[in-house]
C-alpha atoms as a PDB file:
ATOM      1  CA  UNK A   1      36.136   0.640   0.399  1.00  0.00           C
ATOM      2  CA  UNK A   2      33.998  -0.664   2.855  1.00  0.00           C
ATOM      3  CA  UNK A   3      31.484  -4.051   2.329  1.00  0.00           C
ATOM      4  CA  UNK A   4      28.124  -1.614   2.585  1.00  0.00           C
ATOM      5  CA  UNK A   5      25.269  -1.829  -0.074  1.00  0.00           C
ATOM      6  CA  UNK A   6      24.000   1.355  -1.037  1.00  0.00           C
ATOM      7  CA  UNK A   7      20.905   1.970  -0.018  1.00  0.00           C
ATOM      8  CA  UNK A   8      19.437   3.559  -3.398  1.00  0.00           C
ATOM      9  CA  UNK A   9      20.938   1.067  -6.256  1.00  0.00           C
ATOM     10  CA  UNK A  10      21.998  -2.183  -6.589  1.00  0.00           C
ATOM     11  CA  UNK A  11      25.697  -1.023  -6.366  1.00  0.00           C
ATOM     12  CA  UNK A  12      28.260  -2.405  -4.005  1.00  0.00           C
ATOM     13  CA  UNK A  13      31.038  -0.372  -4.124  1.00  0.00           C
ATOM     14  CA  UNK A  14      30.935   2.469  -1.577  1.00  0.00           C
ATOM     15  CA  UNK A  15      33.950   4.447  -0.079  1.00  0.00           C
ATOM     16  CA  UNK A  16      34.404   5.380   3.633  1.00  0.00           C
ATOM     17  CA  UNK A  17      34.730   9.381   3.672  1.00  0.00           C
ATOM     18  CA  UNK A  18      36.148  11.287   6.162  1.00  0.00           C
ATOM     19  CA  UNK A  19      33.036  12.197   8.156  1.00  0.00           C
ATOM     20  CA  UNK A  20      32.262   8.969   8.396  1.00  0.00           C
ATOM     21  CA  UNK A  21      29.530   8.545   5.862  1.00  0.00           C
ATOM     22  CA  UNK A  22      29.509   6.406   2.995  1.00  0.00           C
ATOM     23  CA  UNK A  23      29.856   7.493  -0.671  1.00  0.00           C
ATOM     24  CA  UNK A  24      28.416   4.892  -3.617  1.00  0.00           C
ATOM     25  CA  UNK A  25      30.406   4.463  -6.418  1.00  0.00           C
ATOM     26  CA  UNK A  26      27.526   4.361  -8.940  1.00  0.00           C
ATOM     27  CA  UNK A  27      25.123   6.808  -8.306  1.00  0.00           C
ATOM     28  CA  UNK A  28      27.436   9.159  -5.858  1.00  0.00           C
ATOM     29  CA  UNK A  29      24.838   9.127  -2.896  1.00  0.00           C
ATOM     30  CA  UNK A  30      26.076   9.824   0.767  1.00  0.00           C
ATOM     31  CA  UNK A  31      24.606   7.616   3.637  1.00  0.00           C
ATOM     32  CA  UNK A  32      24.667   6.420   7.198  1.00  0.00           C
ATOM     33  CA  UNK A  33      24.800   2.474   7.225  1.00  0.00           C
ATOM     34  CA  UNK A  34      22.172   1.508   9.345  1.00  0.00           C
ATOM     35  CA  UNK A  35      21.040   4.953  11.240  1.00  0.00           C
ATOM     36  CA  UNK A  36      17.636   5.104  11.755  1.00  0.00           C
ATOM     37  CA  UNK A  37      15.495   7.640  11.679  1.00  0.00           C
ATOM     38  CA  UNK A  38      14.364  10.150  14.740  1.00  0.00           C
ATOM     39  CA  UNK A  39      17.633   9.132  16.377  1.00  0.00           C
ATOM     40  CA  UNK A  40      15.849   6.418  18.196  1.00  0.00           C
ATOM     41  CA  UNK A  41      18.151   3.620  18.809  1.00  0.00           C
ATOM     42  CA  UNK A  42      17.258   0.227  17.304  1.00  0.00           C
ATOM     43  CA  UNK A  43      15.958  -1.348  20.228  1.00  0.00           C
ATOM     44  CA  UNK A  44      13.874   1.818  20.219  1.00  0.00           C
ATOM     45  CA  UNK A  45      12.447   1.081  16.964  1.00  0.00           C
ATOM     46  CA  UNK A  46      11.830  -2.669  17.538  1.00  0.00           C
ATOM     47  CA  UNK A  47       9.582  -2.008  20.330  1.00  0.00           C
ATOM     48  CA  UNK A  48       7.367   0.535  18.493  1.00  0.00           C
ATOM     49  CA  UNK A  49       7.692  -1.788  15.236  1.00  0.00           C
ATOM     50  CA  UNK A  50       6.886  -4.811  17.453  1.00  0.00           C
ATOM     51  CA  UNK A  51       3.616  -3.383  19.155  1.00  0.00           C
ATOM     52  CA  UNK A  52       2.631  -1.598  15.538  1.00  0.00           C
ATOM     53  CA  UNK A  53       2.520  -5.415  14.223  1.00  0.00           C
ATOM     54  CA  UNK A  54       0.142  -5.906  17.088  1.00  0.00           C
ATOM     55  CA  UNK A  55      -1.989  -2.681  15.786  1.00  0.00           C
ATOM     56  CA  UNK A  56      -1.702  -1.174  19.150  1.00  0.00           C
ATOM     57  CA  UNK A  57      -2.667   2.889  19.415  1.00  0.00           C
ATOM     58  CA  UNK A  58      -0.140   5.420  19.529  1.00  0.00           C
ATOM     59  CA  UNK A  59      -1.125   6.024  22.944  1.00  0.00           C
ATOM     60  CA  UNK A  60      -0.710   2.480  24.133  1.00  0.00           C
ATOM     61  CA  UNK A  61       2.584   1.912  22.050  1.00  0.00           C
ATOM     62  CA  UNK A  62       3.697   5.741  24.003  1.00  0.00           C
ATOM     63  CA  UNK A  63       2.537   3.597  27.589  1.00  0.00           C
ATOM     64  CA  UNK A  64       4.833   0.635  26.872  1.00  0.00           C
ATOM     65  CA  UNK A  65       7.395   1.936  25.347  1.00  0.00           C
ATOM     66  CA  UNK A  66       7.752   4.988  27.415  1.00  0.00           C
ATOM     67  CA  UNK A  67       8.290   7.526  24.437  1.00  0.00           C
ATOM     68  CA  UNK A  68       6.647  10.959  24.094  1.00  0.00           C
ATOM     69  CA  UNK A  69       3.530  10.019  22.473  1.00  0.00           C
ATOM     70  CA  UNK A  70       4.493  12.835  19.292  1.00  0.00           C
ATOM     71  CA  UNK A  71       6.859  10.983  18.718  1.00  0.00           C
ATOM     72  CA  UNK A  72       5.669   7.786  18.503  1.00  0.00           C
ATOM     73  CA  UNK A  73       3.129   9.195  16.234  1.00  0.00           C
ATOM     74  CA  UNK A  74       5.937  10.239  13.817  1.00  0.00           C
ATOM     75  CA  UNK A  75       7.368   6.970  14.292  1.00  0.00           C
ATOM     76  CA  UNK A  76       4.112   5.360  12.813  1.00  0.00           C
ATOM     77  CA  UNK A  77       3.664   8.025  10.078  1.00  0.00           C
ATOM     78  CA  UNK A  78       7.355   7.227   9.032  1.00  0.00           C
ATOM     79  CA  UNK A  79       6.520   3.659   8.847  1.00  0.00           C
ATOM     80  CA  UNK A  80       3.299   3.889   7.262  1.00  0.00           C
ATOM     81  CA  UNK A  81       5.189   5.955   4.360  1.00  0.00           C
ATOM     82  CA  UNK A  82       7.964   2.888   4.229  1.00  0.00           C
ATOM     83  CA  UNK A  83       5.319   0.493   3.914  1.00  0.00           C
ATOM     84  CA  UNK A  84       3.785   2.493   1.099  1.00  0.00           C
ATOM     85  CA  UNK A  85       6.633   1.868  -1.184  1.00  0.00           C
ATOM     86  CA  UNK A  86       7.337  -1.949  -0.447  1.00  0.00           C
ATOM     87  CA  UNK A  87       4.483  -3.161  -2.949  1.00  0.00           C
ATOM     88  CA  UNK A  88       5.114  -5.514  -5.945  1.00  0.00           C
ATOM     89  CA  UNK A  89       6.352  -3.510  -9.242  1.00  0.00           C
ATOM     90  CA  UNK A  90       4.470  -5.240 -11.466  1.00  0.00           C
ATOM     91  CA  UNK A  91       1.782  -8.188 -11.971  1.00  0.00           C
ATOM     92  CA  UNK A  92       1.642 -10.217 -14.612  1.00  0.00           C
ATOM     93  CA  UNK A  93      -0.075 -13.863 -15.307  1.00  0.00           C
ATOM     94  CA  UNK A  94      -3.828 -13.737 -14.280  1.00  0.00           C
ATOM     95  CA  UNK A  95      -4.514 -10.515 -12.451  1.00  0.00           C
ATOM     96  CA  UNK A  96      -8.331  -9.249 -11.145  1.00  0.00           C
ATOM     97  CA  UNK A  97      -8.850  -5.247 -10.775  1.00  0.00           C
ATOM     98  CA  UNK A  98     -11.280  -3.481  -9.266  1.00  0.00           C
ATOM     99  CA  UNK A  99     -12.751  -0.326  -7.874  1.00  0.00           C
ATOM    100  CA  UNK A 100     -14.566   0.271  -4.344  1.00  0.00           C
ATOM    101  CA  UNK A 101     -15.161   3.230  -1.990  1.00  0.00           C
ATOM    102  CA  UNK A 102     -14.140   3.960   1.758  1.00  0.00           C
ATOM    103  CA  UNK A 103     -15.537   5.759   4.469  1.00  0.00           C
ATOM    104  CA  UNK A 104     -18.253   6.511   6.882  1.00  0.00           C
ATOM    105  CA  UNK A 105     -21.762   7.388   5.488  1.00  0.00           C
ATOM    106  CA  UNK A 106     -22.548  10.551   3.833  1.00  0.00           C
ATOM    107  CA  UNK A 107     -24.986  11.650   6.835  1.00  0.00           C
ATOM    108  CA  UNK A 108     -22.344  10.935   9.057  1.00  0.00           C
ATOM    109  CA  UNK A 109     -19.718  13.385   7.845  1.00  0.00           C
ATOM    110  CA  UNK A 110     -19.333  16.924   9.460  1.00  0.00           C
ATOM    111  CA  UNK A 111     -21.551  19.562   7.268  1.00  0.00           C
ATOM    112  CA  UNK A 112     -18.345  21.484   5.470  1.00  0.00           C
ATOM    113  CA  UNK A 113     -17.486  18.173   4.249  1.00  0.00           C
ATOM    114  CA  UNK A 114     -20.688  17.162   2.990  1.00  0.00           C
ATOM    115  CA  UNK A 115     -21.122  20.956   1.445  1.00  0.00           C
ATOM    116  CA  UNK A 116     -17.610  20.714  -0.419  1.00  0.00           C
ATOM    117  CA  UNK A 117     -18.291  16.932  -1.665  1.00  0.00           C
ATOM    118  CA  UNK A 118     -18.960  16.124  -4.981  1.00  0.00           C
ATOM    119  CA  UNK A 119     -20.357  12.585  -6.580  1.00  0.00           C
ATOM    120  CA  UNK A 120     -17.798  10.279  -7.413  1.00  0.00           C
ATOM    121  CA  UNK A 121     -17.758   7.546 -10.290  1.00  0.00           C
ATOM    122  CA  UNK A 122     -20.598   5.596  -9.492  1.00  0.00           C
ATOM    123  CA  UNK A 123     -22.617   8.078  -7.871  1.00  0.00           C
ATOM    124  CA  UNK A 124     -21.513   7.979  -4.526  1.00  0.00           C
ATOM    125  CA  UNK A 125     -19.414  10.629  -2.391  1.00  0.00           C
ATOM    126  CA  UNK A 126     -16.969   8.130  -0.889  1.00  0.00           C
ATOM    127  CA  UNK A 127     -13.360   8.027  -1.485  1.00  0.00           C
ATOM    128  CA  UNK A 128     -12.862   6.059  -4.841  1.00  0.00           C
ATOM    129  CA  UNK A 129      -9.790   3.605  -4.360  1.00  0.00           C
ATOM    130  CA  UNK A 130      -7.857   1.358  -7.374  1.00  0.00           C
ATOM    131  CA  UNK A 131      -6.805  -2.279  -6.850  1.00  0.00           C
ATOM    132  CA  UNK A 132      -4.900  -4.713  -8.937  1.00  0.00           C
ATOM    133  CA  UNK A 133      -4.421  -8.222  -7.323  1.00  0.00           C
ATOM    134  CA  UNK A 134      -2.457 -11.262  -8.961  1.00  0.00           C
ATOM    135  CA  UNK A 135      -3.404 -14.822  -8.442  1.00  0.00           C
ATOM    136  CA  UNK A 136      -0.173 -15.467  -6.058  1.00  0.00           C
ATOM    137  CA  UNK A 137      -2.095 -13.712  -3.545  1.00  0.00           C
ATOM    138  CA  UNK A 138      -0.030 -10.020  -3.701  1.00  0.00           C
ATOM    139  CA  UNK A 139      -2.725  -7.126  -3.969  1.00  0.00           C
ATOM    140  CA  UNK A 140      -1.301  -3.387  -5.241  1.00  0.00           C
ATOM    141  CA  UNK A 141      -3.793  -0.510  -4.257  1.00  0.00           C
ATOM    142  CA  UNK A 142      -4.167   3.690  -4.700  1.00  0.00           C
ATOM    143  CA  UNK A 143      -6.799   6.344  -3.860  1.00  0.00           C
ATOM    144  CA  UNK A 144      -7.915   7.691  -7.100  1.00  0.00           C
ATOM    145  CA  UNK A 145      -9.458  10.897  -7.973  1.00  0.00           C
ATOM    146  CA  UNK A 146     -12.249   8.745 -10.142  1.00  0.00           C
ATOM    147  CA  UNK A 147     -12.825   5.366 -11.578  1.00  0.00           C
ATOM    148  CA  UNK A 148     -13.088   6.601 -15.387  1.00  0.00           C
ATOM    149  CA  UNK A 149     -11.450   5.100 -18.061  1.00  0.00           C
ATOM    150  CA  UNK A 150      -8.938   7.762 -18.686  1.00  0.00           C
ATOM    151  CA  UNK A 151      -7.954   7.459 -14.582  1.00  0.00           C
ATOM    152  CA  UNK A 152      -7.565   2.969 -14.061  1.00  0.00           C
ATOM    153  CA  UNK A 153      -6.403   2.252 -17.467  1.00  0.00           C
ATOM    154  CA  UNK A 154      -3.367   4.153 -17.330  1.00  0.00           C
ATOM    155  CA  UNK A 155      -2.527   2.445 -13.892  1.00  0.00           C
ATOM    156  CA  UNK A 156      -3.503  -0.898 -15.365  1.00  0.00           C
ATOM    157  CA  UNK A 157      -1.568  -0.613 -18.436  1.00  0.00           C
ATOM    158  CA  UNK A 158       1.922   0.677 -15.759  1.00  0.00           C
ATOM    159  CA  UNK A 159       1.234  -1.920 -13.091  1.00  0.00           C
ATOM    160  CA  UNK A 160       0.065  -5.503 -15.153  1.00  0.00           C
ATOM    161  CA  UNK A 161       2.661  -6.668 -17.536  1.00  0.00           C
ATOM    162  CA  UNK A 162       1.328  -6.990 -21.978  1.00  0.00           C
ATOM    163  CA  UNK A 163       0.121 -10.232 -22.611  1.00  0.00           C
ATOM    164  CA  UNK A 164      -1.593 -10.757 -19.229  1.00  0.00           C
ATOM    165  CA  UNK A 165      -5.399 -12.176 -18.398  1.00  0.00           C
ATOM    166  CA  UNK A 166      -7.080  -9.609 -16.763  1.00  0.00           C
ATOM    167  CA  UNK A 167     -10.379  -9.825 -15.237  1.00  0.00           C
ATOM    168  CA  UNK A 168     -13.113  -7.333 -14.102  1.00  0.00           C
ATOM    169  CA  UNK A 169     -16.530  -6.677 -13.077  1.00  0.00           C
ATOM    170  CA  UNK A 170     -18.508  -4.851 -16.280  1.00  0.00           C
ATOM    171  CA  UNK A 171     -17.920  -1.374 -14.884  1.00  0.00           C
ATOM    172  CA  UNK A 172     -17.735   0.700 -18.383  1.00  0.00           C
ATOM    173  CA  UNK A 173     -14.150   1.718 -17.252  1.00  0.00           C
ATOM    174  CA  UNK A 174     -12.724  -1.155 -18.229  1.00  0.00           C
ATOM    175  CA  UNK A 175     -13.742  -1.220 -21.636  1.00  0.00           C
ATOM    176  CA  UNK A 176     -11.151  -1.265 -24.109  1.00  0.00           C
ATOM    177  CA  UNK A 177      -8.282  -2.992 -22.282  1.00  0.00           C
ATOM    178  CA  UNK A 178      -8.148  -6.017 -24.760  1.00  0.00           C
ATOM    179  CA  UNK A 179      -6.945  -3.329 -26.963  1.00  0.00           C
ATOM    180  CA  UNK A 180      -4.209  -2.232 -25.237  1.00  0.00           C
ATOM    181  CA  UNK A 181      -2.450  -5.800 -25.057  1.00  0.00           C
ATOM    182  CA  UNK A 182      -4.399  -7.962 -22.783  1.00  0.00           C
ATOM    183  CA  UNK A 183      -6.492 -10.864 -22.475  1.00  0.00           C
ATOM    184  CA  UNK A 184      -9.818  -9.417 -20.817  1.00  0.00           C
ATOM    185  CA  UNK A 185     -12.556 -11.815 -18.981  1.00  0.00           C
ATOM    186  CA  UNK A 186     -15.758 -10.108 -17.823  1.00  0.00           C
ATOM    187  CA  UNK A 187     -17.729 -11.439 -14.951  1.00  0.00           C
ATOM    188  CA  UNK A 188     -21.157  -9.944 -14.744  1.00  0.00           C
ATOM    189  CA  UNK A 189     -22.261  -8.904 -11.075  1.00  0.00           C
ATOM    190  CA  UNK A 190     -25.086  -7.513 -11.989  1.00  0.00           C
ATOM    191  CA  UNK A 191     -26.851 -10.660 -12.834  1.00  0.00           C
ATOM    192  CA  UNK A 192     -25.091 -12.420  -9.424  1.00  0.00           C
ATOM    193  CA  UNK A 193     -22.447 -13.677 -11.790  1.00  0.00           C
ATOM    194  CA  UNK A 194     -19.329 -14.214  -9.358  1.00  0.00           C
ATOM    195  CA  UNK A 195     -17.373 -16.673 -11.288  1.00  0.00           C
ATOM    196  CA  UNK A 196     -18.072 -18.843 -14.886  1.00  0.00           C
ATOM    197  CA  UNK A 197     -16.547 -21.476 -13.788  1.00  0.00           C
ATOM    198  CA  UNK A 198     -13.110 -21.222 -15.560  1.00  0.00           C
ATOM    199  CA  UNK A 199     -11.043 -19.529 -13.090  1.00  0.00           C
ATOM    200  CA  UNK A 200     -12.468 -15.870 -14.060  1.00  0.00           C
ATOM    201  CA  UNK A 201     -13.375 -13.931 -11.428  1.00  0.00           C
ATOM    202  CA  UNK A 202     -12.271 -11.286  -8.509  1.00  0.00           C
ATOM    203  CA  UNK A 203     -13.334 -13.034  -5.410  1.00  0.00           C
ATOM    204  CA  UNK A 204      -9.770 -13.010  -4.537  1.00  0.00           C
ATOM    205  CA  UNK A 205      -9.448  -9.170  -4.917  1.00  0.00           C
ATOM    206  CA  UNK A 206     -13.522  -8.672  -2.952  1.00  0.00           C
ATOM    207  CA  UNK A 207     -11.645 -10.268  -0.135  1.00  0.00           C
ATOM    208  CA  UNK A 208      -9.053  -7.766   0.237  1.00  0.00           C
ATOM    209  CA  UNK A 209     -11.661  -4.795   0.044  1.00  0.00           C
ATOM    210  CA  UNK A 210     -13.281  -7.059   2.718  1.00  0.00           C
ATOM    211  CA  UNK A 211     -10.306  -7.245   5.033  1.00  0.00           C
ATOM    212  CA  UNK A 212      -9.408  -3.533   4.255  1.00  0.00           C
ATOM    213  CA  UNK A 213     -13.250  -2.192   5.445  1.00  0.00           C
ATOM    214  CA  UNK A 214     -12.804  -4.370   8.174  1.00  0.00           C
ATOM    215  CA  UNK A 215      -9.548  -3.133   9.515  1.00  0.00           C
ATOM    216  CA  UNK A 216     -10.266   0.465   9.041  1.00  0.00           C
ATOM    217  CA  UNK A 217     -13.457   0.538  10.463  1.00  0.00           C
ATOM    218  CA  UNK A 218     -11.584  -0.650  13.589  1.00  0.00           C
ATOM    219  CA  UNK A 219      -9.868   2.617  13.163  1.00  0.00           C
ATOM    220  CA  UNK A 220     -12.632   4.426  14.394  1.00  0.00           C
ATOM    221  CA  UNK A 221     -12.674   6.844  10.979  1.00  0.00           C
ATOM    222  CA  UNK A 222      -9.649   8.091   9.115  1.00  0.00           C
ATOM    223  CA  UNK A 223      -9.024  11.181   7.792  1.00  0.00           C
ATOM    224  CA  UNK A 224      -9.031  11.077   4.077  1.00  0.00           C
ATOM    225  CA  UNK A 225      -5.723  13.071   3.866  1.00  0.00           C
ATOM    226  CA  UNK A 226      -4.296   9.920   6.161  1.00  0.00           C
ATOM    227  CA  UNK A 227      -5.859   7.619   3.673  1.00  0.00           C
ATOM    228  CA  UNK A 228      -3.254   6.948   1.072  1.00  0.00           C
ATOM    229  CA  UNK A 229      -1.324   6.002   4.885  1.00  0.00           C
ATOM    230  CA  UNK A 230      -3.314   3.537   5.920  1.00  0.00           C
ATOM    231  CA  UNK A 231      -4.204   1.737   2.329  1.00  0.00           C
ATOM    232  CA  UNK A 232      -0.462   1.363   1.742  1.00  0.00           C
ATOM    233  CA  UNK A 233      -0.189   0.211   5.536  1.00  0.00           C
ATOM    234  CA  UNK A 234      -2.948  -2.746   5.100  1.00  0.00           C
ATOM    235  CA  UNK A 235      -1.835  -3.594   1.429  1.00  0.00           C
ATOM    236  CA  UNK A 236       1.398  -4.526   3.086  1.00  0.00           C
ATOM    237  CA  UNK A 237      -0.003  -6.191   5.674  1.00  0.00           C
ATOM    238  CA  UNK A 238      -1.785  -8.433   3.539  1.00  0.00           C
ATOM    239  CA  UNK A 239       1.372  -9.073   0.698  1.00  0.00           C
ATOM    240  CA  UNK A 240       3.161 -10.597   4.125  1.00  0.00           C
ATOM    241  CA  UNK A 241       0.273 -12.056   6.013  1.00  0.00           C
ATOM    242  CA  UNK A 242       1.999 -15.786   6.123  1.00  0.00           C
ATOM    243  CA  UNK A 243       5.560 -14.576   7.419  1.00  0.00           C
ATOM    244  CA  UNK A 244       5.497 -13.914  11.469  1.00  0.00           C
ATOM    245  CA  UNK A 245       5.784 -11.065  13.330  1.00  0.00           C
ATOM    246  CA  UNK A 246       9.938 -11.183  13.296  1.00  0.00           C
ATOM    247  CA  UNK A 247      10.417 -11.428   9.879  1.00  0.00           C
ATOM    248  CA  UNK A 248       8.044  -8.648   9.025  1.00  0.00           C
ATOM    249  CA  UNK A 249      10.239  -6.868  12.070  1.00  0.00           C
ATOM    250  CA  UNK A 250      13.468  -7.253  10.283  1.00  0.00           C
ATOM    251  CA  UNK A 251      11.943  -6.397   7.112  1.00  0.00           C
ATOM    252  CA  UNK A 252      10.497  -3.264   8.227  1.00  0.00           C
ATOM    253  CA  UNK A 253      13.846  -2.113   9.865  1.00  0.00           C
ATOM    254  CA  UNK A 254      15.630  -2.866   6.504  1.00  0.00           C
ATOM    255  CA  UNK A 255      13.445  -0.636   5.216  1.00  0.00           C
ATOM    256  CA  UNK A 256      14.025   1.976   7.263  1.00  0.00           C
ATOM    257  CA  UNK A 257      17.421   1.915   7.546  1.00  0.00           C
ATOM    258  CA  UNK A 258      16.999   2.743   3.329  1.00  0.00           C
ATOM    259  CA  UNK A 259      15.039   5.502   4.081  1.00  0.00           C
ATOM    260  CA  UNK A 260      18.094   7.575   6.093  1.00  0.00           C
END
């Protein structure tokens, strides 16, 4: 037995086998403490990590780190995917939700797209995206299909714990949750409503769709099957925008080292 954490429970007892892997105890799985993925050495992955923080291209991160640029770009695409599942479990206390739409305008697009495309929730083409945001500041969001009923209140109902204040906008989608165990607060945009003055609002969660347009407009355009990607990538950013540039380091080559 060998002081190693496995990497997919909570269980500390793991045995050293022959081949030099690890074994857990609990849930039987077989592991390499602290390989990382694509063979690149550590020092390997803290450089692209490091210059990733810094949103450096794939082609600049390829120039300073002197790595075929292929790889680097499965390098990001691996971290990307980490980042996607590093988001809080569950909200509870006051939490806002909301709905908005990303990309480029509909005139913009390349024809086959535009031919294919069909209206979306509020009448628009645009990828529909989900967010849930608690008042400590950590934001949770997915690329929907739509922004019905049937699609967001199943997501609200797995993602904010019973008994919690939830506050929306007066989209019709959101009708109903009060019956499914929550405290609901409406705030009316429609008649410039944007708070009412007791604390219900989602100002907090318009400034992450904010931050998000911004940052992927600086993109240049994404491709929507890259989407889920780069959402996942900028709601982590934002859950650990306080901690510096080392910590989020280490944190992200924890991650990785999981995901071997």
């Amino acid at each position: 037995m060998v002081k190693v954490s496995c990497p997919k429970c909570p269980a500390k007892k793991v045995y050293l086998l022959s081949n030099g892997k690890r074994k857990c105890s609990r849930c039987k799985y077989e592991f390499t403490p602290h390989r990382l993925p694509l063979y690149l050495t550590k020092d390997e992955w803290r450089e692209i990590i490091r210059w990733f923080l810094l949103e450096q291209s794939s082609q600049n991160i390829s120039l300073r780190t002197g790595l075929e640029r292929k790889r680097v770009l499965r390098a990001l695409t691996i971290i990307r995917t980490t980042l996607v599942k590093d988001v809080p479990e569950i909200f509870s206390g006051t939490v806002e939700v909301d709905e908005t739409y990303l990309g480029g305008q509909w005139k913009n697009k390349r024809k086959s797209v535009r031919e294919q495309g069909t209206k979306r929730g509020r009448g628009t083409k645009k990828q529909p995206v989900f967010g849930i945001l608690c008042r400590n500041g950590s934001v949770w969001a997915e690329v929907v299909d739509d922004v019905s009923a049937e699609t967001l209140q199943p997501l609200i109902t797995r993602k904010v714990l019973s008994g919690s204040t939830v506050c929306s906008d007066t989209w019709k989608a959101y009708t109903g949750i009060a019956s499914r165990g929550y405290v609901h607060r409406l705030v009316d945009h429609g008649d410039k409503q944007y708070s009412d003055g007791k604390g219900n609002h989602i100002n907090g969660l318009e400034g992450f769709w904010g931050y998000l347009k911004r940052k992927l407009v600086s993109k240049g355009g994404i491709r929507q099957v890259k989407m889920p990607l780069y959402l996942g990538e900028y709601v982590w950013r934002y859950n650990h925008r306080k901690e510096n540039d080392n910590v989020k380091l280490r944190r992200i080559i924890k991650l990785l080292e999981h995901e071997v």
